[in-house]
PDB file of N, CA and C in Angstrom:
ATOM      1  N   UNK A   1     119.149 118.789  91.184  1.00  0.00           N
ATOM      2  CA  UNK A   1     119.341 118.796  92.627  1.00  0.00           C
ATOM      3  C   UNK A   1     118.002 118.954  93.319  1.00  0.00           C
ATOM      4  N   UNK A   2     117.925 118.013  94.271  1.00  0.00           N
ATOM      5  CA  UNK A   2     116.223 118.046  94.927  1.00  0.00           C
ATOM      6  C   UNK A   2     116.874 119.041  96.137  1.00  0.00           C
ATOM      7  N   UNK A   3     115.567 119.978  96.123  1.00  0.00           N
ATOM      8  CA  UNK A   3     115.587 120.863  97.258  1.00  0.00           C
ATOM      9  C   UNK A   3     114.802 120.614  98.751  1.00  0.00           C
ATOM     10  N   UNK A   4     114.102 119.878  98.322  1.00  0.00           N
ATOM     11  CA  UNK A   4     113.442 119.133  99.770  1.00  0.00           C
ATOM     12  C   UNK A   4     113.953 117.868 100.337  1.00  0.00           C
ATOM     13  N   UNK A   5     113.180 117.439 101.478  1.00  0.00           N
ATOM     14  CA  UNK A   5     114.091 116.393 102.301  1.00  0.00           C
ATOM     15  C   UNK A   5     113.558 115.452 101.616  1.00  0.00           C
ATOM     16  N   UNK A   6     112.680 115.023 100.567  1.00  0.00           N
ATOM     17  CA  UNK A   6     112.280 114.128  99.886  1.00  0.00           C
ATOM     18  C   UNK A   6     112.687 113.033  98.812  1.00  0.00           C
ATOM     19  N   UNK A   7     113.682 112.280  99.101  1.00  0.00           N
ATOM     20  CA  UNK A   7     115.100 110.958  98.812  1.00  0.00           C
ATOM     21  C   UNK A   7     114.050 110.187  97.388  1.00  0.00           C
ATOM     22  N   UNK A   8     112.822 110.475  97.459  1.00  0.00           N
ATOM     23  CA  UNK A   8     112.016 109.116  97.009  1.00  0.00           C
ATOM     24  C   UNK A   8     112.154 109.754  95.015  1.00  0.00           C
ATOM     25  N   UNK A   9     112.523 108.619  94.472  1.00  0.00           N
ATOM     26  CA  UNK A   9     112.283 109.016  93.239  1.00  0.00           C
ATOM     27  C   UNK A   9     111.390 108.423  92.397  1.00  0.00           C
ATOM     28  N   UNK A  10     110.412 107.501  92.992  1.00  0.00           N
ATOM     29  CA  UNK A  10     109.211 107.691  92.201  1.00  0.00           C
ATOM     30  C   UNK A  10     108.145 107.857  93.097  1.00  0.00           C
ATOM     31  N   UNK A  11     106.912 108.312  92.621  1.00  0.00           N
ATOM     32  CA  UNK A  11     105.741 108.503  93.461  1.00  0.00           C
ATOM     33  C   UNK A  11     104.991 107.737  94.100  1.00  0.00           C
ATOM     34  N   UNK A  12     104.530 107.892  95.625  1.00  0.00           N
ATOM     35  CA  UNK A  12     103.901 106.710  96.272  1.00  0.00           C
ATOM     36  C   UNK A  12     102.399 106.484  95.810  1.00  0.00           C
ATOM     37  N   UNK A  13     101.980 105.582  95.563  1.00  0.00           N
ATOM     38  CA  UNK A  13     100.450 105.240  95.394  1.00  0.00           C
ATOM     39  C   UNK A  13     100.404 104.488  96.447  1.00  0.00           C
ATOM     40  N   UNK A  14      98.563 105.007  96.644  1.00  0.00           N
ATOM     41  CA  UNK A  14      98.053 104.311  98.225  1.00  0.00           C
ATOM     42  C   UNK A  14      98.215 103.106  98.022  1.00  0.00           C
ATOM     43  N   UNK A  15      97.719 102.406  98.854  1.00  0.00           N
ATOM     44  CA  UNK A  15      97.618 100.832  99.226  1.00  0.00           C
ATOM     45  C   UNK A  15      97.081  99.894 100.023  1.00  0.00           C
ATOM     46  N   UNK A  16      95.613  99.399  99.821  1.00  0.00           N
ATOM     47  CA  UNK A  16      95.328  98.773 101.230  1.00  0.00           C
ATOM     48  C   UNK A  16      95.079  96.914 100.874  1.00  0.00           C
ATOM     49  N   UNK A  17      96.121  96.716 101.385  1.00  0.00           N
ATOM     50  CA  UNK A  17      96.041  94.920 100.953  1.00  0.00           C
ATOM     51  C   UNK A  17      96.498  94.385 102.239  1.00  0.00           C
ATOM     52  N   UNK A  18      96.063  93.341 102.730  1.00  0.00           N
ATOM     53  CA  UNK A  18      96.714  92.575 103.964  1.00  0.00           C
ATOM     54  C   UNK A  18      97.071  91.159 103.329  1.00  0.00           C
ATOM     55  N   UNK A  19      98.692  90.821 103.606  1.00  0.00           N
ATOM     56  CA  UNK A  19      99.377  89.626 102.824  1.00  0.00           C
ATOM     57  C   UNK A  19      99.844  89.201 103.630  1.00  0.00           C
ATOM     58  N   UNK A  20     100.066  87.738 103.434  1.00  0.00           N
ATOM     59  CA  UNK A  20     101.210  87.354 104.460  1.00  0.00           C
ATOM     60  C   UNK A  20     102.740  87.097 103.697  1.00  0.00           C
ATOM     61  N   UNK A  21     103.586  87.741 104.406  1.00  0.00           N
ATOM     62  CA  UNK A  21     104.957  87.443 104.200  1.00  0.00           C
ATOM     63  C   UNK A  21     105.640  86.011 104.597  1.00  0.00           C
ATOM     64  N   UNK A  22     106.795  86.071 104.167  1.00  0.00           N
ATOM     65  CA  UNK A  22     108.136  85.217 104.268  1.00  0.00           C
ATOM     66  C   UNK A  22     108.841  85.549 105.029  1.00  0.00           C
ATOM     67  N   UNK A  23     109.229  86.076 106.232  1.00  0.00           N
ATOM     68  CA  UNK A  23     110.299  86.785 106.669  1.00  0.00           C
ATOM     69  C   UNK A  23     111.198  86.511 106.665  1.00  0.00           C
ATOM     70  N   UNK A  24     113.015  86.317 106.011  1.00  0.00           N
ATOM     71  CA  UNK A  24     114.054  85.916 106.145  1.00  0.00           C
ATOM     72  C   UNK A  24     114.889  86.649 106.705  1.00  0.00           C
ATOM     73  N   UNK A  25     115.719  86.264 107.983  1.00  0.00           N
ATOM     74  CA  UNK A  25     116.656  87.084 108.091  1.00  0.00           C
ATOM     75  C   UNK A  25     117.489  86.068 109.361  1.00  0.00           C
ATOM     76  N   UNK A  26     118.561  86.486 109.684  1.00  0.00           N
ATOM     77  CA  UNK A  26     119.806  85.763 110.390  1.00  0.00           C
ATOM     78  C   UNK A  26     119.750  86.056 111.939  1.00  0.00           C
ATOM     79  N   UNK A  27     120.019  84.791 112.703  1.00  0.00           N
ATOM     80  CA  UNK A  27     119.842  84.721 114.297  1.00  0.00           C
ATOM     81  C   UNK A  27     120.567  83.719 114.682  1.00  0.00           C
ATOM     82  N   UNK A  28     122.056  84.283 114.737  1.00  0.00           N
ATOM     83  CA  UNK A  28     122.986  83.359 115.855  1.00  0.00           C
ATOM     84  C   UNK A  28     123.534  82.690 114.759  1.00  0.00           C
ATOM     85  N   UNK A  29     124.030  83.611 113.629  1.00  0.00           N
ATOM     86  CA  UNK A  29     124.562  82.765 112.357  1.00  0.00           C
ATOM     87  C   UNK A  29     123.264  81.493 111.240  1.00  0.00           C
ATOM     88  N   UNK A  30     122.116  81.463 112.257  1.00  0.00           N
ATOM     89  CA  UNK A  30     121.142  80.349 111.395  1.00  0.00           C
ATOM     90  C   UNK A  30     120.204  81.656 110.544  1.00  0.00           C
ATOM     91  N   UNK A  31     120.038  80.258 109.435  1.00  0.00           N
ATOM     92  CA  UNK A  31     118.840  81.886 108.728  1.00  0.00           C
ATOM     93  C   UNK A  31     117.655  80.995 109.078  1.00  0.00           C
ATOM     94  N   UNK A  32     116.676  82.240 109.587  1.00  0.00           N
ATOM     95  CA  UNK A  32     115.356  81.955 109.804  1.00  0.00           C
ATOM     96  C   UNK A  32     114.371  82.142 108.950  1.00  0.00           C
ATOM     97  N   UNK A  33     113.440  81.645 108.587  1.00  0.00           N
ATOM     98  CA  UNK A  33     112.287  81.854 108.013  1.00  0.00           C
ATOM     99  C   UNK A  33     110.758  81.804 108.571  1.00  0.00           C
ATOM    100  N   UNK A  34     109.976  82.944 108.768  1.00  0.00           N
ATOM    101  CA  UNK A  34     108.961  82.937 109.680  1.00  0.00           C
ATOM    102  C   UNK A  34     107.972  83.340 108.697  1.00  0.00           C
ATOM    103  N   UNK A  35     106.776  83.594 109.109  1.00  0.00           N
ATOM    104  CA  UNK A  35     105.442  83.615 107.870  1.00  0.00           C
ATOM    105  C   UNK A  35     104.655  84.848 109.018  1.00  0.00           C
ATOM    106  N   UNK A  36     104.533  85.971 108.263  1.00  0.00           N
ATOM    107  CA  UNK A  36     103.888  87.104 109.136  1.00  0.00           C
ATOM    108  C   UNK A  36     102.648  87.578 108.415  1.00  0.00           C
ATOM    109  N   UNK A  37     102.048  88.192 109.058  1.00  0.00           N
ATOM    110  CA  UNK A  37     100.997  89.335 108.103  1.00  0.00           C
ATOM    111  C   UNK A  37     101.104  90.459 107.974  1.00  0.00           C
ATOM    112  N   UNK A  38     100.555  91.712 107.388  1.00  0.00           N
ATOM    113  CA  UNK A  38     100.960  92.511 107.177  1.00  0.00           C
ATOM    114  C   UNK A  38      99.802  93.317 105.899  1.00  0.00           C
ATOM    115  N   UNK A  39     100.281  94.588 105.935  1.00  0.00           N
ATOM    116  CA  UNK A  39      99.250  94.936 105.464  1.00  0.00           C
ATOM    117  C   UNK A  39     100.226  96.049 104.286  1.00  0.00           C
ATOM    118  N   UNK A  40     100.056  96.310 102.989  1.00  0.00           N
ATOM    119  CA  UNK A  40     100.643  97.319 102.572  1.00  0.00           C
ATOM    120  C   UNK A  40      99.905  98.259 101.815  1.00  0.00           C
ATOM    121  N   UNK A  41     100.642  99.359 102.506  1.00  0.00           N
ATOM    122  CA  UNK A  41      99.601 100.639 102.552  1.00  0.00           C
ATOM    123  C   UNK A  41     100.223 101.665 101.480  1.00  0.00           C
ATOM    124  N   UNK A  42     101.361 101.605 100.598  1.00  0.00           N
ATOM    125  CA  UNK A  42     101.379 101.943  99.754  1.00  0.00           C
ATOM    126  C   UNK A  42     102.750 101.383  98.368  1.00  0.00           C
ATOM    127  N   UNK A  43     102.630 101.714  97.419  1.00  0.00           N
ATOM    128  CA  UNK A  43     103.547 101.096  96.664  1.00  0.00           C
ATOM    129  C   UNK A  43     104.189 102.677  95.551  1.00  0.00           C
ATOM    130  N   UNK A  44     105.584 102.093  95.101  1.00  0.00           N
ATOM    131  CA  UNK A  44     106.475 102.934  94.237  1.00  0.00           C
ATOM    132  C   UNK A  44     106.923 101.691  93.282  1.00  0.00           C
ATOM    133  N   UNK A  45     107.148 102.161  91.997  1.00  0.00           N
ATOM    134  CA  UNK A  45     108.135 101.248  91.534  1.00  0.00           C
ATOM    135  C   UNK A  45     109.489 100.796  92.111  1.00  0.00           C
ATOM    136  N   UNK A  46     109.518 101.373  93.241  1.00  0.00           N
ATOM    137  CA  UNK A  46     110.591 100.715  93.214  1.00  0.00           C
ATOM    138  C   UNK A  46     110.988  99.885  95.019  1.00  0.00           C
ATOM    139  N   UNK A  47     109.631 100.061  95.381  1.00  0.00           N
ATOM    140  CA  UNK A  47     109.222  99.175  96.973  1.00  0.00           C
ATOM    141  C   UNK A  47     108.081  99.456  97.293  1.00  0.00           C
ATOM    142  N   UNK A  48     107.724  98.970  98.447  1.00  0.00           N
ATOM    143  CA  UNK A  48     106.513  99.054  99.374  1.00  0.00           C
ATOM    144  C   UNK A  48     106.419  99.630 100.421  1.00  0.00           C
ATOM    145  N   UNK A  49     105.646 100.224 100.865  1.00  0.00           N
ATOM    146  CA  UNK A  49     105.733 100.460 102.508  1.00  0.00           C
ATOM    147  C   UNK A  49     104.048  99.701 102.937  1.00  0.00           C
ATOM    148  N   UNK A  50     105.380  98.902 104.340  1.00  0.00           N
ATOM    149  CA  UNK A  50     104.015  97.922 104.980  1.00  0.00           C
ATOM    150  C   UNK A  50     104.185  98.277 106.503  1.00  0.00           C
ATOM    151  N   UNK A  51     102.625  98.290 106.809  1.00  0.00           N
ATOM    152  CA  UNK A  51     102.735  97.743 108.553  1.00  0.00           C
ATOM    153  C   UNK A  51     102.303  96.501 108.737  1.00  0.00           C
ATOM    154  N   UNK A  52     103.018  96.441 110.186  1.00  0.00           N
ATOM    155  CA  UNK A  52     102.917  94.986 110.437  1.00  0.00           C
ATOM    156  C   UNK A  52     102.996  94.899 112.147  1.00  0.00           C
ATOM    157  N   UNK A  53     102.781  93.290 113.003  1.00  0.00           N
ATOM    158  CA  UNK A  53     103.119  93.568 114.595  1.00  0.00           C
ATOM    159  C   UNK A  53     104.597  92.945 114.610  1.00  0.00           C
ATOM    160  N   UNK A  54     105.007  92.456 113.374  1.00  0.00           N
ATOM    161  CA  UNK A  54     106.323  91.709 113.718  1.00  0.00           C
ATOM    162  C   UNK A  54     107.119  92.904 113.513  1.00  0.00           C
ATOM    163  N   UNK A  55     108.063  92.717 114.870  1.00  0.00           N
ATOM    164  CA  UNK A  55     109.600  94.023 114.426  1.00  0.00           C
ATOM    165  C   UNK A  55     110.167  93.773 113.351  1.00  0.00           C
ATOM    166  N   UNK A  56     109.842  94.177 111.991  1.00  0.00           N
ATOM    167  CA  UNK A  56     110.904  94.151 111.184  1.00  0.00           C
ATOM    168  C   UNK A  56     112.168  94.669 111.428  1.00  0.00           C
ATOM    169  N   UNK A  57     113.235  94.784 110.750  1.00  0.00           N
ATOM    170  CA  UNK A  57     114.516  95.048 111.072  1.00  0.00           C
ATOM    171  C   UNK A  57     114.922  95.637 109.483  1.00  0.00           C
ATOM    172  N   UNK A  58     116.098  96.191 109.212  1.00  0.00           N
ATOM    173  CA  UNK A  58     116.296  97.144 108.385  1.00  0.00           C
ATOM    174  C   UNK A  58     117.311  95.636 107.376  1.00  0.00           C
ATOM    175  N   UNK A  59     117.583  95.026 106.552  1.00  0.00           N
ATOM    176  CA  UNK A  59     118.337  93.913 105.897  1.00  0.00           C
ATOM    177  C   UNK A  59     117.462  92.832 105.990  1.00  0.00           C
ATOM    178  N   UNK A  60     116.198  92.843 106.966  1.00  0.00           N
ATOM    179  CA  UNK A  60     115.291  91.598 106.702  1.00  0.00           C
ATOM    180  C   UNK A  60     114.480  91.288 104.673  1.00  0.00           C
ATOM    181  N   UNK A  61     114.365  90.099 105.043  1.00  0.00           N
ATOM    182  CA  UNK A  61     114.059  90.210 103.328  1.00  0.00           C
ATOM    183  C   UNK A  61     112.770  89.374 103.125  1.00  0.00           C
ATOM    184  N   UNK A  62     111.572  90.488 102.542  1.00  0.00           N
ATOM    185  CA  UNK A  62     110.385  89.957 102.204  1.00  0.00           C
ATOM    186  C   UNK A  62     110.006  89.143 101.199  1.00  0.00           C
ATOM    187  N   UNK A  63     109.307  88.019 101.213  1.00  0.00           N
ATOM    188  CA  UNK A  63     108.855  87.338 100.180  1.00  0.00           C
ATOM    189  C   UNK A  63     107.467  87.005 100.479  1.00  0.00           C
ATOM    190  N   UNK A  64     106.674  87.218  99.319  1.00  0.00           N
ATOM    191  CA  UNK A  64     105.016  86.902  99.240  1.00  0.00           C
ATOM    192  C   UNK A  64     104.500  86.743  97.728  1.00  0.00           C
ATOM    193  N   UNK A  65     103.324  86.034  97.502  1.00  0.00           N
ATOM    194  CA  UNK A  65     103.154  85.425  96.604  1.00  0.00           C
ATOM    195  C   UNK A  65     102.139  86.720  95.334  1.00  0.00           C
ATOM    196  N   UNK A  66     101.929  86.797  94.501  1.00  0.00           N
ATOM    197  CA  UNK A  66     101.252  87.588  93.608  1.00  0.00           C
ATOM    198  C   UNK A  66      99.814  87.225  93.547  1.00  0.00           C
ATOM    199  N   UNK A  67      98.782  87.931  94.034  1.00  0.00           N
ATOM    200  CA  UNK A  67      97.759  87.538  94.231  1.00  0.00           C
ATOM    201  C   UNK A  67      96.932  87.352  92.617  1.00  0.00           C
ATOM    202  N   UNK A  68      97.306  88.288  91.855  1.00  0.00           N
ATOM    203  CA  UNK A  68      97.100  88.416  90.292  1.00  0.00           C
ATOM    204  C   UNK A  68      97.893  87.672  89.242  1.00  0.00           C
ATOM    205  N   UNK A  69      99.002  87.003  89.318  1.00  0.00           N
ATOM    206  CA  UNK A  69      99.573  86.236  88.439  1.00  0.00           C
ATOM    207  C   UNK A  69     100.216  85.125  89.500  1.00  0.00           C
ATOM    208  N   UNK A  70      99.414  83.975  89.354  1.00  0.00           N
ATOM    209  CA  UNK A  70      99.667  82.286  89.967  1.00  0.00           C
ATOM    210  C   UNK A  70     101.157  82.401  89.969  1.00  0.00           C
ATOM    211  N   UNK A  71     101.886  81.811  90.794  1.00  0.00           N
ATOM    212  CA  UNK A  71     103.201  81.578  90.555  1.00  0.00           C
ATOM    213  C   UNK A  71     104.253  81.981  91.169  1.00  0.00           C
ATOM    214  N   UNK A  72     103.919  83.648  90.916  1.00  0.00           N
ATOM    215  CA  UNK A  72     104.827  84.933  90.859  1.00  0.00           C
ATOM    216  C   UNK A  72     105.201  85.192  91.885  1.00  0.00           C
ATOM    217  N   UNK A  73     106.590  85.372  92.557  1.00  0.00           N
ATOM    218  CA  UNK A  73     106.681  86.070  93.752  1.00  0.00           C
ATOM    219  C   UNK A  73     107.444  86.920  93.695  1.00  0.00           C
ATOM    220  N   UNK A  74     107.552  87.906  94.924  1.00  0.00           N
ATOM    221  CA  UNK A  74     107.942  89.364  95.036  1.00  0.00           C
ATOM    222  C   UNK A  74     109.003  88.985  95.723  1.00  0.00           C
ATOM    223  N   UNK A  75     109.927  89.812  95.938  1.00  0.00           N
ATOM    224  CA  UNK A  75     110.767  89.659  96.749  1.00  0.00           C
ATOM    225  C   UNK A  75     111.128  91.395  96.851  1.00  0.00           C
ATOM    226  N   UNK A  76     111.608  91.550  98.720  1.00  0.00           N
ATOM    227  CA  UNK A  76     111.670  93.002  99.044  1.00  0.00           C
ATOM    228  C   UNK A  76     112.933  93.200 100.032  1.00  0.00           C
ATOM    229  N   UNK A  77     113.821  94.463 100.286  1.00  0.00           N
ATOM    230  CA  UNK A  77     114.520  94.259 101.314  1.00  0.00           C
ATOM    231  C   UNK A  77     114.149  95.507 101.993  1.00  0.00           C
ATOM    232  N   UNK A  78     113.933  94.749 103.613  1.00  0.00           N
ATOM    233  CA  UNK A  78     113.757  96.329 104.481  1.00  0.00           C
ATOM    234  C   UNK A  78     114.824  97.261 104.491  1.00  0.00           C
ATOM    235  N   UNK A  79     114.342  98.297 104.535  1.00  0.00           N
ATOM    236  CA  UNK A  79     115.402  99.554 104.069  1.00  0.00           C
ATOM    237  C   UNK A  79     115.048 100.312 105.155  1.00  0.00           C
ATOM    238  N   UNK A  80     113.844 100.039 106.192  1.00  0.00           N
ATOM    239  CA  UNK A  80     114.201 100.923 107.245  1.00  0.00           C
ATOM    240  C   UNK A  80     112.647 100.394 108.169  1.00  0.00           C
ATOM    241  N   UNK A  81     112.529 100.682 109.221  1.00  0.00           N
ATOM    242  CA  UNK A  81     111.751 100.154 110.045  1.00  0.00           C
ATOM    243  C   UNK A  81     111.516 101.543 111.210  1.00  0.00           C
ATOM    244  N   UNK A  82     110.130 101.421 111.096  1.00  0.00           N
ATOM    245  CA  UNK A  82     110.135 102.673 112.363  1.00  0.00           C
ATOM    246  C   UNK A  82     109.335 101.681 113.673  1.00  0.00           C
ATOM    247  N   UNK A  83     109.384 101.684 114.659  1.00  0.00           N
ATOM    248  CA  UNK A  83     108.085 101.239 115.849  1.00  0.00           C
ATOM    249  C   UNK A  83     106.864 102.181 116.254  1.00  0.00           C
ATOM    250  N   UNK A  84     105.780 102.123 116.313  1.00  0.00           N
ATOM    251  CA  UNK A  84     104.488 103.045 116.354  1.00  0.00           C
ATOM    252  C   UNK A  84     103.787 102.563 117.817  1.00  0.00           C
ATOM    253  N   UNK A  85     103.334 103.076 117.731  1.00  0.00           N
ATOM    254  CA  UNK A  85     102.289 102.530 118.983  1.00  0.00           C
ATOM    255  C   UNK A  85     102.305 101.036 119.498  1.00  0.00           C
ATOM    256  N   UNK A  86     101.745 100.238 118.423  1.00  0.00           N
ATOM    257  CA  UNK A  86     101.804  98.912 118.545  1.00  0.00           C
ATOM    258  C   UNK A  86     101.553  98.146 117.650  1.00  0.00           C
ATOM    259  N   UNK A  87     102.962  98.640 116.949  1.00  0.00           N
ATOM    260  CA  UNK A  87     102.791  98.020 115.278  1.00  0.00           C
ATOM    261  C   UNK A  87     104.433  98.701 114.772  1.00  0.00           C
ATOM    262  N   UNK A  88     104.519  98.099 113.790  1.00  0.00           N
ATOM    263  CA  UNK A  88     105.878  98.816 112.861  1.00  0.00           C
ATOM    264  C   UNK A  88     105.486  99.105 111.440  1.00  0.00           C
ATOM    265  N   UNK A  89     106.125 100.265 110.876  1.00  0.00           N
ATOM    266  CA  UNK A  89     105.871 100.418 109.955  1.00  0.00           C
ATOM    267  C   UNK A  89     107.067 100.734 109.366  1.00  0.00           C
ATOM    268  N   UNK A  90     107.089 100.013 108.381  1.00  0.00           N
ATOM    269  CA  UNK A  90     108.815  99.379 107.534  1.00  0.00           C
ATOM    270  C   UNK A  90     108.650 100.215 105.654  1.00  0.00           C
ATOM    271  N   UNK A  91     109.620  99.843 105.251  1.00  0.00           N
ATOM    272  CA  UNK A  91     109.523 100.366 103.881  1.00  0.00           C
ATOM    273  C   UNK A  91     110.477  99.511 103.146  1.00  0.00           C
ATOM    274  N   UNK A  92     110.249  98.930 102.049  1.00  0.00           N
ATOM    275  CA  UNK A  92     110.727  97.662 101.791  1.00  0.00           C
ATOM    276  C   UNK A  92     111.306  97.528 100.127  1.00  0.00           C
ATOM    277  N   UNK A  93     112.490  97.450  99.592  1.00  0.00           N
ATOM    278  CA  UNK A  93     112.899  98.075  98.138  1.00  0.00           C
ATOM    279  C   UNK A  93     112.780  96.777  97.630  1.00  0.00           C
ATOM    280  N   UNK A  94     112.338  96.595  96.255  1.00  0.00           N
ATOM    281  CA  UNK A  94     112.164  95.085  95.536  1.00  0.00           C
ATOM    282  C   UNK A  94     113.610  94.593  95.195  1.00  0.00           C
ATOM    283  N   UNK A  95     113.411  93.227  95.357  1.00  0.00           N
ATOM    284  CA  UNK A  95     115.142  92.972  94.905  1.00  0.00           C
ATOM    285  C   UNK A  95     115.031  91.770  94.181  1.00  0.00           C
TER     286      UNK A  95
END
């Protein structure tokens, strides 16, 4: 039983990479696909947390390419989105 407010079960490592995404997600029944940037500032096995200026949304679904193995792509789903100053900062589970 975890005694703190702390949900995360593996550990965050920092992160400073700026990528551009895939953004997929649904508007008026059409699915959209948009191409954003973004920067991710840290990683878990088991997601990312990125900022970015596009509002992510919490069911949006990331895709970007593997900068270290040709080919490879990631795929992520937002799991939660906060707004900051003038920027969002999202947290994103691999799927």
């Amino acid at each position: 039983m975890q005694d703190s407010g702390e949900k995360r079960e593996s550990e965050r490592t920092p992160y400073n990479d700026t990528i551009t995404f895939s953004v997929l997600f649904t508007e008026s029944e059409d699915l959209k696909k948009i191409e954003i940037e973004g920067k991710i500032i840290n990683t878990t096995q088991a997601g990312i947390g990125i900022v970015t200026n596009f509002p992510l949304e919490a069911g949006h679904v990331l895709q970007w390419a593997d900068e270290h193995q040709k080919g490879k792509l990631h795929m992520a789903s937002v799991r939660w989105s906060q707004e900051l100053e003038d920027y969002f900062r999202a947290g994103a589970m691999f799927i």
